[in-house]
ModelCIF file with pLDDT and N, C-alpha, C, O atoms, coordinates in Angstrom:
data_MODEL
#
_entry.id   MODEL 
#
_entity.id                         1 
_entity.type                       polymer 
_entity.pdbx_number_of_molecules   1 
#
_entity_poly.entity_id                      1 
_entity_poly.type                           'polypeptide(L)' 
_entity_poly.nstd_linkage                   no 
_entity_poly.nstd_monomer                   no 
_entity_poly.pdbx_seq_one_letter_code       
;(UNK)(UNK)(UNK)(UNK)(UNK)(UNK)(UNK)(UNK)(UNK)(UNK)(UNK)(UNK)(UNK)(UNK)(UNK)(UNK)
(UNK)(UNK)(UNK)(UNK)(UNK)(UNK)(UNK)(UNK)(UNK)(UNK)(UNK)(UNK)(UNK)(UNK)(UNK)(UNK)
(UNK)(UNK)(UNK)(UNK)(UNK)(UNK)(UNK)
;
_entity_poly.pdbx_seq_one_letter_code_can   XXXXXXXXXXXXXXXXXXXXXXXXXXXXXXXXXXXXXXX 
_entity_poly.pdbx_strand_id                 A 
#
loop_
_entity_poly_seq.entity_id 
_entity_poly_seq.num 
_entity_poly_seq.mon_id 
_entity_poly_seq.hetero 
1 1  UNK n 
1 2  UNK n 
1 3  UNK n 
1 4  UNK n 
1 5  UNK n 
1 6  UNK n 
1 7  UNK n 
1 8  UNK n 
1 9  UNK n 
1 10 UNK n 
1 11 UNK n 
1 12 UNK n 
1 13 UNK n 
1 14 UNK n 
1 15 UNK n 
1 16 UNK n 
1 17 UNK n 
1 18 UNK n 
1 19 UNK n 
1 20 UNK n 
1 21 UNK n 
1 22 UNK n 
1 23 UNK n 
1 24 UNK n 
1 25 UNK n 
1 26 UNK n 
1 27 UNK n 
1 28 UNK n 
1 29 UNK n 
1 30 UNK n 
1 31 UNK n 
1 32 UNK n 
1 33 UNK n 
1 34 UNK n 
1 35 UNK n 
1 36 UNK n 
1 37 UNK n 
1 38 UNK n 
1 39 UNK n 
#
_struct_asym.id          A 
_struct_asym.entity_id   1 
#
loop_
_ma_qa_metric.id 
_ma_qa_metric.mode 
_ma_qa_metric.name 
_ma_qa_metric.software_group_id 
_ma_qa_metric.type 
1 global pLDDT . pLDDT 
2 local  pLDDT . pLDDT 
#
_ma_qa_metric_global.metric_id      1 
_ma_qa_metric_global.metric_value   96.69 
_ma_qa_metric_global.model_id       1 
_ma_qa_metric_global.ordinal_id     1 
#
loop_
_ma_qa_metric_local.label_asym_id 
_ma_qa_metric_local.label_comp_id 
_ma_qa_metric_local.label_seq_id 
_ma_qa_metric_local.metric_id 
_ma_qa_metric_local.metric_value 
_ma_qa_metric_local.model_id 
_ma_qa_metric_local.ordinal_id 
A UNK 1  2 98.00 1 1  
A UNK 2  2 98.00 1 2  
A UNK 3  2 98.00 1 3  
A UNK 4  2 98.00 1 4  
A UNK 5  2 98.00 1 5  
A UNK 6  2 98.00 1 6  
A UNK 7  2 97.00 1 7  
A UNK 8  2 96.00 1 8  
A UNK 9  2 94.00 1 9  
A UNK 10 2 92.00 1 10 
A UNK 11 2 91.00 1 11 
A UNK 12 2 93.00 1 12 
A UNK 13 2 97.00 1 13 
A UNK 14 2 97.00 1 14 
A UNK 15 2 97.00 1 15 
A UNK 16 2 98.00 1 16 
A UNK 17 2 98.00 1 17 
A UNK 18 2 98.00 1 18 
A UNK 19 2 98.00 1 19 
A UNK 20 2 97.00 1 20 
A UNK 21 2 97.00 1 21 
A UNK 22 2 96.00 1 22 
A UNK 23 2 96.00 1 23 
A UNK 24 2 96.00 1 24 
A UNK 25 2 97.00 1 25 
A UNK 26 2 98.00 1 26 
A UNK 27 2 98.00 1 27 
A UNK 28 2 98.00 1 28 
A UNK 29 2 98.00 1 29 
A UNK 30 2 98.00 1 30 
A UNK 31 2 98.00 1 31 
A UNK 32 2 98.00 1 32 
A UNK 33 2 98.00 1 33 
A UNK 34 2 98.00 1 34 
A UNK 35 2 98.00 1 35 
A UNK 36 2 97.00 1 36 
A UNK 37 2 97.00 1 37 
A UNK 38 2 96.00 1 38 
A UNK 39 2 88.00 1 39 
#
loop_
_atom_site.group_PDB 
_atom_site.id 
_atom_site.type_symbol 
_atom_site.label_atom_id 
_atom_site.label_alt_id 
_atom_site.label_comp_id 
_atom_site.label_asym_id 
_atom_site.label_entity_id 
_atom_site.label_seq_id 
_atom_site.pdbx_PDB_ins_code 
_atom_site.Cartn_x 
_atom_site.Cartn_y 
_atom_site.Cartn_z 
_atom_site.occupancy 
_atom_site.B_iso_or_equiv 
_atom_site.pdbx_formal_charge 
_atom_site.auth_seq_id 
_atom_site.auth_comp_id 
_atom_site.auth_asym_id 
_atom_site.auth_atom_id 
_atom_site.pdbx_PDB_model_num 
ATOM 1   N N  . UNK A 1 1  ? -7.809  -103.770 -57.993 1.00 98.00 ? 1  UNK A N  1 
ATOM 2   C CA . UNK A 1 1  ? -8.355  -103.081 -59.170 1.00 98.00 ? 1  UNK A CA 1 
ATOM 3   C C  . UNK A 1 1  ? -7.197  -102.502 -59.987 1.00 98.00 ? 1  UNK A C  1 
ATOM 4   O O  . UNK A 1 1  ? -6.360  -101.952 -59.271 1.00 98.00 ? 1  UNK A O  1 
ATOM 5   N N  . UNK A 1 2  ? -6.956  -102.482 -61.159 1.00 98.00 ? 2  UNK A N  1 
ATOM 6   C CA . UNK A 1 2  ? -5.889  -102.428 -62.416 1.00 98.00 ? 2  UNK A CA 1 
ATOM 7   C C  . UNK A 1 2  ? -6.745  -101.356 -63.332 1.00 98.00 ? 2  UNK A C  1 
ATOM 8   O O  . UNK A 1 2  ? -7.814  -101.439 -63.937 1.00 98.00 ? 2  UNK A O  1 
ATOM 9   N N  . UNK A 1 3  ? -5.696  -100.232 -63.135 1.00 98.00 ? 3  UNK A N  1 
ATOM 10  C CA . UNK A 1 3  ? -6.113  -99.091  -64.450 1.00 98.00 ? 3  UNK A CA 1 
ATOM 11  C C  . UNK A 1 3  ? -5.903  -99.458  -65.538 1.00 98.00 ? 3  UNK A C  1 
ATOM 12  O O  . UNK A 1 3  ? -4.827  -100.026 -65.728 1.00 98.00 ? 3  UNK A O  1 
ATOM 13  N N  . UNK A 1 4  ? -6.811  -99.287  -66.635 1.00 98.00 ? 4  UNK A N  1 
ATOM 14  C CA . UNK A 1 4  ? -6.109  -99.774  -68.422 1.00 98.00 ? 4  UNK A CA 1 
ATOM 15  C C  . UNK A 1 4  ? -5.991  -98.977  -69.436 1.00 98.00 ? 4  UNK A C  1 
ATOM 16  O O  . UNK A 1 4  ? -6.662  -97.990  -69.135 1.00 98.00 ? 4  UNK A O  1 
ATOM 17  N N  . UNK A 1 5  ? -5.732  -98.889  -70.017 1.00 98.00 ? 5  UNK A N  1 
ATOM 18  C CA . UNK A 1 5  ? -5.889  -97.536  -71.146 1.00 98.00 ? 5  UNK A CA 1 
ATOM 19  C C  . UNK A 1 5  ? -4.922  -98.151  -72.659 1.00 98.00 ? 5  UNK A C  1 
ATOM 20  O O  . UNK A 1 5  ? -3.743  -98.411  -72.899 1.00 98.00 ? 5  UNK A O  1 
ATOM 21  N N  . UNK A 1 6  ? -6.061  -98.171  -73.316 1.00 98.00 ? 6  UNK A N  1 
ATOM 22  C CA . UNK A 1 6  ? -5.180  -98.460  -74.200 1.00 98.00 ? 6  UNK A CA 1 
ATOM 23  C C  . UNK A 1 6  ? -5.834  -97.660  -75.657 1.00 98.00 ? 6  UNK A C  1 
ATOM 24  O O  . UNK A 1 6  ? -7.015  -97.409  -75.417 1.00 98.00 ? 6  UNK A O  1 
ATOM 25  N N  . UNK A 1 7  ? -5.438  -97.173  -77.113 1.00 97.00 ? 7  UNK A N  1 
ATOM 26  C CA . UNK A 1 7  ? -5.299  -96.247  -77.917 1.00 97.00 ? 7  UNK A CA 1 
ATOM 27  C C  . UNK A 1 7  ? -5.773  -97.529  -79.278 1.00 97.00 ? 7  UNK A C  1 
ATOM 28  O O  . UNK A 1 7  ? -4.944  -98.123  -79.968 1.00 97.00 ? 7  UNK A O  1 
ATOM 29  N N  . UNK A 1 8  ? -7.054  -97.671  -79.359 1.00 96.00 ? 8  UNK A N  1 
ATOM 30  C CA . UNK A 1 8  ? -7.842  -98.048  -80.636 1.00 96.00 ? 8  UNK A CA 1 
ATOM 31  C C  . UNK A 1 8  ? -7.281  -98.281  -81.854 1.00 96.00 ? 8  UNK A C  1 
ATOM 32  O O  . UNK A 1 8  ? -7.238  -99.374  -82.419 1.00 96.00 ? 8  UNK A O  1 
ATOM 33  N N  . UNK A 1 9  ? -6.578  -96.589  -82.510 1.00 94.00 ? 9  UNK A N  1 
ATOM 34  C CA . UNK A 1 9  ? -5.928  -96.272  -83.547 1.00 94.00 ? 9  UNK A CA 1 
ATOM 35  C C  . UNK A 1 9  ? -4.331  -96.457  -83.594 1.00 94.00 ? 9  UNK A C  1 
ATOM 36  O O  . UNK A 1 9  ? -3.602  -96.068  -84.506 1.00 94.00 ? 9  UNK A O  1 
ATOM 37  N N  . UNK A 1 10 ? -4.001  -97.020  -82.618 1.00 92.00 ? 10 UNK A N  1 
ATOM 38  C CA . UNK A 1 10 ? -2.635  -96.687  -82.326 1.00 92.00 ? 10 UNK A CA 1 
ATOM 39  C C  . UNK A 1 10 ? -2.236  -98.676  -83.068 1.00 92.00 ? 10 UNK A C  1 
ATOM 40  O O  . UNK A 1 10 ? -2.790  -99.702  -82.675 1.00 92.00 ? 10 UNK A O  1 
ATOM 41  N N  . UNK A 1 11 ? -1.209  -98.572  -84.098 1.00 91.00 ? 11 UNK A N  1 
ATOM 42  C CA . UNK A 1 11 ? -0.412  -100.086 -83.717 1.00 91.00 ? 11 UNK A CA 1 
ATOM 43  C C  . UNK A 1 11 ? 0.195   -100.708 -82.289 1.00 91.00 ? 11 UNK A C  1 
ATOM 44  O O  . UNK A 1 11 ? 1.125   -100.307 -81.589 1.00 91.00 ? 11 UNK A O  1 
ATOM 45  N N  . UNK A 1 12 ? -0.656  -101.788 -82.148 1.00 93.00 ? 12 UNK A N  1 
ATOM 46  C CA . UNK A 1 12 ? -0.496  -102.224 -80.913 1.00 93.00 ? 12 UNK A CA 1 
ATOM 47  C C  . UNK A 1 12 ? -1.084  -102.278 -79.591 1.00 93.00 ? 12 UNK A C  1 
ATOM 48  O O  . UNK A 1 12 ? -1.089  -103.129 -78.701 1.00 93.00 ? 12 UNK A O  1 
ATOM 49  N N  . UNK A 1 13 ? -1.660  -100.929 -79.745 1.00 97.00 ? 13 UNK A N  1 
ATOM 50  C CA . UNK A 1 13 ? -2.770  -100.668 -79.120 1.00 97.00 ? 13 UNK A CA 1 
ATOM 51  C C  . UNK A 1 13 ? -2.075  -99.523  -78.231 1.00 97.00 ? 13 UNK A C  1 
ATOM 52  O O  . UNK A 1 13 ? -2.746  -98.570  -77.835 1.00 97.00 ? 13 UNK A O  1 
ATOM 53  N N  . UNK A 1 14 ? -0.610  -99.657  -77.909 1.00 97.00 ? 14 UNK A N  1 
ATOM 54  C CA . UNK A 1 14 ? -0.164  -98.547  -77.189 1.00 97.00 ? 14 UNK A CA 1 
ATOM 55  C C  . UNK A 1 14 ? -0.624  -98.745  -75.499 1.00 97.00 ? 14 UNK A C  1 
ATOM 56  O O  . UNK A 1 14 ? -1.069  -97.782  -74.875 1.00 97.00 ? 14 UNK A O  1 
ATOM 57  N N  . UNK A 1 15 ? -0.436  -100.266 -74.782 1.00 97.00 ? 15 UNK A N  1 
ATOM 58  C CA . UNK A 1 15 ? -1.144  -100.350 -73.918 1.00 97.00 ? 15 UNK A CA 1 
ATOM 59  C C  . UNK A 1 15 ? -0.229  -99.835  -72.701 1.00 97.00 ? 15 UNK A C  1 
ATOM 60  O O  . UNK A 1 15 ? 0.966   -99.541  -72.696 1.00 97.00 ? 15 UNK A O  1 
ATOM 61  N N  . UNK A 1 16 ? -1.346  -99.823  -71.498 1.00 98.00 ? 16 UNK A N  1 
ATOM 62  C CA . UNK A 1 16 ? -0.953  -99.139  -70.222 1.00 98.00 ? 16 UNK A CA 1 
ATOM 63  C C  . UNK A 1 16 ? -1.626  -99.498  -69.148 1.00 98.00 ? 16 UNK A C  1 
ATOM 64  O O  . UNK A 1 16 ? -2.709  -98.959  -68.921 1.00 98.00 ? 16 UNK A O  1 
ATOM 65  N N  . UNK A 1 17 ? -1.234  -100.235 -68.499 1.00 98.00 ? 17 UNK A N  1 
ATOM 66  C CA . UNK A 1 17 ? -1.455  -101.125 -66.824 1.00 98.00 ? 17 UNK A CA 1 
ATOM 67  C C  . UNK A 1 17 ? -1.164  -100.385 -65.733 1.00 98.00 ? 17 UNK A C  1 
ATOM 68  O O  . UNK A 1 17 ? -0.463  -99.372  -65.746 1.00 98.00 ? 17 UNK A O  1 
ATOM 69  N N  . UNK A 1 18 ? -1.762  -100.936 -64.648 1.00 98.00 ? 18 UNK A N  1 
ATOM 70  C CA . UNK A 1 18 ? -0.816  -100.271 -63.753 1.00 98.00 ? 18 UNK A CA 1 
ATOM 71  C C  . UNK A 1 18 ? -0.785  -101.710 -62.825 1.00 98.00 ? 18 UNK A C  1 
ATOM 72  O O  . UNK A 1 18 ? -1.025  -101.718 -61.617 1.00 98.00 ? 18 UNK A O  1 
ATOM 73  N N  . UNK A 1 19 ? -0.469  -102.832 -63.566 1.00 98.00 ? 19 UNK A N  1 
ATOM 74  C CA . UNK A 1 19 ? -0.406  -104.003 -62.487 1.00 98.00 ? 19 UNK A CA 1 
ATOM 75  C C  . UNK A 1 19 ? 1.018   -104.077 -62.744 1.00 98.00 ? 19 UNK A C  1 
ATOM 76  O O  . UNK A 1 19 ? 1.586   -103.325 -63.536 1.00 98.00 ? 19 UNK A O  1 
ATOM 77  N N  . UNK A 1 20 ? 1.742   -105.217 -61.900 1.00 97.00 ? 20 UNK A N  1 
ATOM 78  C CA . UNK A 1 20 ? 3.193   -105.456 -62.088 1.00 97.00 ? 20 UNK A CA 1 
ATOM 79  C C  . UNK A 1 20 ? 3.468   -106.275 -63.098 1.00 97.00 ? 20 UNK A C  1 
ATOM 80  O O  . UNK A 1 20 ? 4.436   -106.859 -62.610 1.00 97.00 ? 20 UNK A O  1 
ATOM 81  N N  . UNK A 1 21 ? 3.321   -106.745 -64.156 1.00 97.00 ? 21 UNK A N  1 
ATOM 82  C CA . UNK A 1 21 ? 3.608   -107.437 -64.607 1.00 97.00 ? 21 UNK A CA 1 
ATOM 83  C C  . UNK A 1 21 ? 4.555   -107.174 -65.948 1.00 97.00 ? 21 UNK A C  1 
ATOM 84  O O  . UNK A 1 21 ? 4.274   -106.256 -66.718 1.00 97.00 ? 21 UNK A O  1 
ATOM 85  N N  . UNK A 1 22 ? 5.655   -108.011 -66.164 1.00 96.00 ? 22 UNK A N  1 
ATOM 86  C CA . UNK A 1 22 ? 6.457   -107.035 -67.068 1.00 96.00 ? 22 UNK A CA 1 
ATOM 87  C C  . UNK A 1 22 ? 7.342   -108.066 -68.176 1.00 96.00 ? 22 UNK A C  1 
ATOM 88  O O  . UNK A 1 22 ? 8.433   -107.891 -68.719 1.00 96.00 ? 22 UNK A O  1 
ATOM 89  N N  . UNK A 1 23 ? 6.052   -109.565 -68.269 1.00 96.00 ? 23 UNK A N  1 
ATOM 90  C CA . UNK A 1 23 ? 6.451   -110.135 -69.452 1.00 96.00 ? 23 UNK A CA 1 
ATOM 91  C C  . UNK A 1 23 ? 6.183   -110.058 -70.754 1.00 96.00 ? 23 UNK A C  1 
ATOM 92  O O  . UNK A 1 23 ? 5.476   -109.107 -71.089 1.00 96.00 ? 23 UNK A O  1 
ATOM 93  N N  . UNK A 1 24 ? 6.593   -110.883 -71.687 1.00 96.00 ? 24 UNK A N  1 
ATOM 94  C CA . UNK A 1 24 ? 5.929   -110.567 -73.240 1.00 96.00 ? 24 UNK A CA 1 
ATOM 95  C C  . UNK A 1 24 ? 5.299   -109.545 -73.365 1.00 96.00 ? 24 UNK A C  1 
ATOM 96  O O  . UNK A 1 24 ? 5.055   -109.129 -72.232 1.00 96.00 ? 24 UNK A O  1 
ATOM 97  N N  . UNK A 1 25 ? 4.692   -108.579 -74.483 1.00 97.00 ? 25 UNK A N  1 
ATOM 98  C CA . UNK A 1 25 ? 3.564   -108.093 -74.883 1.00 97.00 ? 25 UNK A CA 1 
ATOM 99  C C  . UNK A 1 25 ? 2.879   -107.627 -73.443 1.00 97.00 ? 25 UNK A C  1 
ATOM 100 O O  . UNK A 1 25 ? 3.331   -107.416 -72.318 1.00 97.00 ? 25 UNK A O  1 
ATOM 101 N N  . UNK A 1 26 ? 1.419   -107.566 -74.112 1.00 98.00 ? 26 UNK A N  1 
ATOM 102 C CA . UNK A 1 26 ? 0.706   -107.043 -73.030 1.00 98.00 ? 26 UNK A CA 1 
ATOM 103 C C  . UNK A 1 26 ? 0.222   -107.773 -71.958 1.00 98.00 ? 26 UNK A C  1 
ATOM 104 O O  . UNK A 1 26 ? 0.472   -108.978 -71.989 1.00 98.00 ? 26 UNK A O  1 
ATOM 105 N N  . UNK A 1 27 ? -0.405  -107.347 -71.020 1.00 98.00 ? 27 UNK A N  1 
ATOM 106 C CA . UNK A 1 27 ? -0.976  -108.012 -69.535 1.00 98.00 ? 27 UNK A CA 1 
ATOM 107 C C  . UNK A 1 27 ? -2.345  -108.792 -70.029 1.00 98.00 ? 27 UNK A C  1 
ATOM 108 O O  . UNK A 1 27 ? -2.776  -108.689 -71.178 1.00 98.00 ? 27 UNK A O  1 
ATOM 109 N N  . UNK A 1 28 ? -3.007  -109.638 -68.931 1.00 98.00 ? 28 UNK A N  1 
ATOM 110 C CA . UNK A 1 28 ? -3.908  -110.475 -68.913 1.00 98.00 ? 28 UNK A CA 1 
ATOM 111 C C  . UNK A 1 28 ? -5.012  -108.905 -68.893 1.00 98.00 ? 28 UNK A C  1 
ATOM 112 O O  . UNK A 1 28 ? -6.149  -109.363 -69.002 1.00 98.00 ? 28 UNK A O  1 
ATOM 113 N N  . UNK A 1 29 ? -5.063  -108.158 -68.849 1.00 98.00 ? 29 UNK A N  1 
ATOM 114 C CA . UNK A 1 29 ? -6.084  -106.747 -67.827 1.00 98.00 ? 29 UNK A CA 1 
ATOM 115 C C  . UNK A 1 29 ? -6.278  -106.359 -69.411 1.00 98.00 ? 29 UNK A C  1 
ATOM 116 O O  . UNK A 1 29 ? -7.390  -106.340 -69.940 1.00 98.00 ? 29 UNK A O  1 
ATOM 117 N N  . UNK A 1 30 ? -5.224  -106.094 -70.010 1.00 98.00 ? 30 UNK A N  1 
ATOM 118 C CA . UNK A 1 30 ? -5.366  -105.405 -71.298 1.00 98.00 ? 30 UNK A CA 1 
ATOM 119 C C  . UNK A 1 30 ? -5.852  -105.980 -72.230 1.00 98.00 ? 30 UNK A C  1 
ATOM 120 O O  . UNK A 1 30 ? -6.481  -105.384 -73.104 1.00 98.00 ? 30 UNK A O  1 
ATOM 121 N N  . UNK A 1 31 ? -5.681  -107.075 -72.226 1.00 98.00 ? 31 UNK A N  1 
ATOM 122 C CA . UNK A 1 31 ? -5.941  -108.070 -73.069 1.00 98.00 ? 31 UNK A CA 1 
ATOM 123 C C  . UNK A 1 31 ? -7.834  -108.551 -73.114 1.00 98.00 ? 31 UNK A C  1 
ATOM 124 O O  . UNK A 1 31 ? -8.584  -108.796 -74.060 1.00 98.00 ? 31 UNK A O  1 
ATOM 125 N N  . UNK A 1 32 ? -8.063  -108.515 -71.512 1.00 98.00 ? 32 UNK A N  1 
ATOM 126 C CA . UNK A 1 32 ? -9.411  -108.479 -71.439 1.00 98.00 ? 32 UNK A CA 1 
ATOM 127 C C  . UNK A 1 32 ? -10.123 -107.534 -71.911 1.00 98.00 ? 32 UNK A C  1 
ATOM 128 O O  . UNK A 1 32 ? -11.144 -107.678 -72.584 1.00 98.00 ? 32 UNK A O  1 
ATOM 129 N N  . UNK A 1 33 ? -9.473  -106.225 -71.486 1.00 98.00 ? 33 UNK A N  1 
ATOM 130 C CA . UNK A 1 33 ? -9.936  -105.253 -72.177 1.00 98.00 ? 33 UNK A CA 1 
ATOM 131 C C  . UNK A 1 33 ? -10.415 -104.771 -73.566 1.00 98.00 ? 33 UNK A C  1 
ATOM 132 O O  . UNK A 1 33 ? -11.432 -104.109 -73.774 1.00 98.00 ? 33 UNK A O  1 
ATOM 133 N N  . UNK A 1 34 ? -9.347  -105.295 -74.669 1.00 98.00 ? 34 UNK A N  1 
ATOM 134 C CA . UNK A 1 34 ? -9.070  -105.593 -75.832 1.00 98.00 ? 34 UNK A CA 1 
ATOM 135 C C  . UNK A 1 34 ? -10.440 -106.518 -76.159 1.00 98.00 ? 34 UNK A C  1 
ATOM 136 O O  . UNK A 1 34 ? -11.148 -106.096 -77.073 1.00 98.00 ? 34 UNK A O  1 
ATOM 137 N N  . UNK A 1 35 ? -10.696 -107.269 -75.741 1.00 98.00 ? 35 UNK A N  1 
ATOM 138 C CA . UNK A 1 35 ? -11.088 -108.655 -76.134 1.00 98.00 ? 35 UNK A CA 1 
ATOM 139 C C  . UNK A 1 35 ? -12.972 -108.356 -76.069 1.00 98.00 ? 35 UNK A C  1 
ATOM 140 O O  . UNK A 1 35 ? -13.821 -108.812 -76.834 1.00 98.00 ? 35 UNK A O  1 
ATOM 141 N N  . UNK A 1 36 ? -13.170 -107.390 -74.807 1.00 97.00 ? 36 UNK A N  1 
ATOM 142 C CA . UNK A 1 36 ? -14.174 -106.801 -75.117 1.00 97.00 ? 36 UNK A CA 1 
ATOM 143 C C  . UNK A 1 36 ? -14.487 -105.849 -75.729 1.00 97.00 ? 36 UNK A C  1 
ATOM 144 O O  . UNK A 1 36 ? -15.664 -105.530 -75.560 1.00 97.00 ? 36 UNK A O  1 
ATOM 145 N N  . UNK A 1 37 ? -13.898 -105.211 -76.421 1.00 97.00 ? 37 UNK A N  1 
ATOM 146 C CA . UNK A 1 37 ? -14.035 -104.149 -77.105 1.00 97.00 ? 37 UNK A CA 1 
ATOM 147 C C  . UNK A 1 37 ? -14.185 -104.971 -78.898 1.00 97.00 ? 37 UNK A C  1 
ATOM 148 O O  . UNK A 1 37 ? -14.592 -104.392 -79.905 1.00 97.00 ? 37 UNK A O  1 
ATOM 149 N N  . UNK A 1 38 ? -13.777 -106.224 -78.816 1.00 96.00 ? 38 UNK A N  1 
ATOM 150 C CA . UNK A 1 38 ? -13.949 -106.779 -79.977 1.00 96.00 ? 38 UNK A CA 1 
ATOM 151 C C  . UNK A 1 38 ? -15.470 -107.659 -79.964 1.00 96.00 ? 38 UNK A C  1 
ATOM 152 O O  . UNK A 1 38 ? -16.011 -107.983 -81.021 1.00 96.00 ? 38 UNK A O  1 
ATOM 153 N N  . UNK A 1 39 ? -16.042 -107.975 -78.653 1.00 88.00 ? 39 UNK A N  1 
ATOM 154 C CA . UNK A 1 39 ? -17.158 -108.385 -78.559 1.00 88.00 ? 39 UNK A CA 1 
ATOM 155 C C  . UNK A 1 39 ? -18.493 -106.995 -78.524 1.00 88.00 ? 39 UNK A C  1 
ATOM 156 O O  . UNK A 1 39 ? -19.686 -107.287 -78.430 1.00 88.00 ? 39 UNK A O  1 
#
Protein backbone atom coordinates (compact mmCIF):
# COMPACT_ATOMS: atom_id res chain seq x y z
CA UNK A 1 0.00 0.00 0.00
CA UNK A 2 1.60 3.59 -1.28
CA UNK A 3 0.65 6.94 0.50
CA UNK A 4 -0.21 9.84 -2.16
CA UNK A 5 -0.80 13.29 -1.70
CA UNK A 6 -0.74 15.49 -4.12
CA UNK A 7 -1.88 19.66 -4.18
CA UNK A 8 -4.83 20.35 -6.99
CA UNK A 9 -3.78 24.12 -7.11
CA UNK A 10 -0.27 23.68 -7.01
CA UNK A 11 1.83 23.57 -10.75
CA UNK A 12 2.56 20.14 -11.09
CA UNK A 13 0.64 18.94 -8.71
CA UNK A 14 3.45 19.08 -6.04
CA UNK A 15 3.39 15.22 -5.80
CA UNK A 16 4.33 12.87 -2.85
CA UNK A 17 4.78 8.93 -2.73
CA UNK A 18 6.04 7.01 -0.43
CA UNK A 19 7.02 4.12 -2.96
CA UNK A 20 10.72 3.89 -4.19
CA UNK A 21 10.70 5.02 -7.21
CA UNK A 22 12.86 7.92 -8.32
CA UNK A 23 12.55 8.26 -12.20
CA UNK A 24 11.21 11.02 -14.52
CA UNK A 25 8.34 13.10 -13.15
CA UNK A 26 5.91 11.45 -11.13
CA UNK A 27 5.16 7.68 -10.03
CA UNK A 28 2.65 5.19 -11.63
CA UNK A 29 0.50 5.73 -7.78
CA UNK A 30 0.29 9.44 -8.49
CA UNK A 31 -0.46 9.37 -11.65
CA UNK A 32 -3.42 7.00 -10.96
CA UNK A 33 -4.35 9.17 -8.57
CA UNK A 34 -4.33 12.19 -10.82
CA UNK A 35 -6.11 10.37 -13.47
CA UNK A 36 -9.02 9.77 -11.19
CA UNK A 37 -9.55 12.81 -9.99
CA UNK A 38 -9.92 13.82 -13.73
CA UNK A 39 -12.58 11.06 -14.18
Amino acid sequence: QYDVRVDLATDGFAPRCDCPYDGLGACKHVVAVLLRCVD
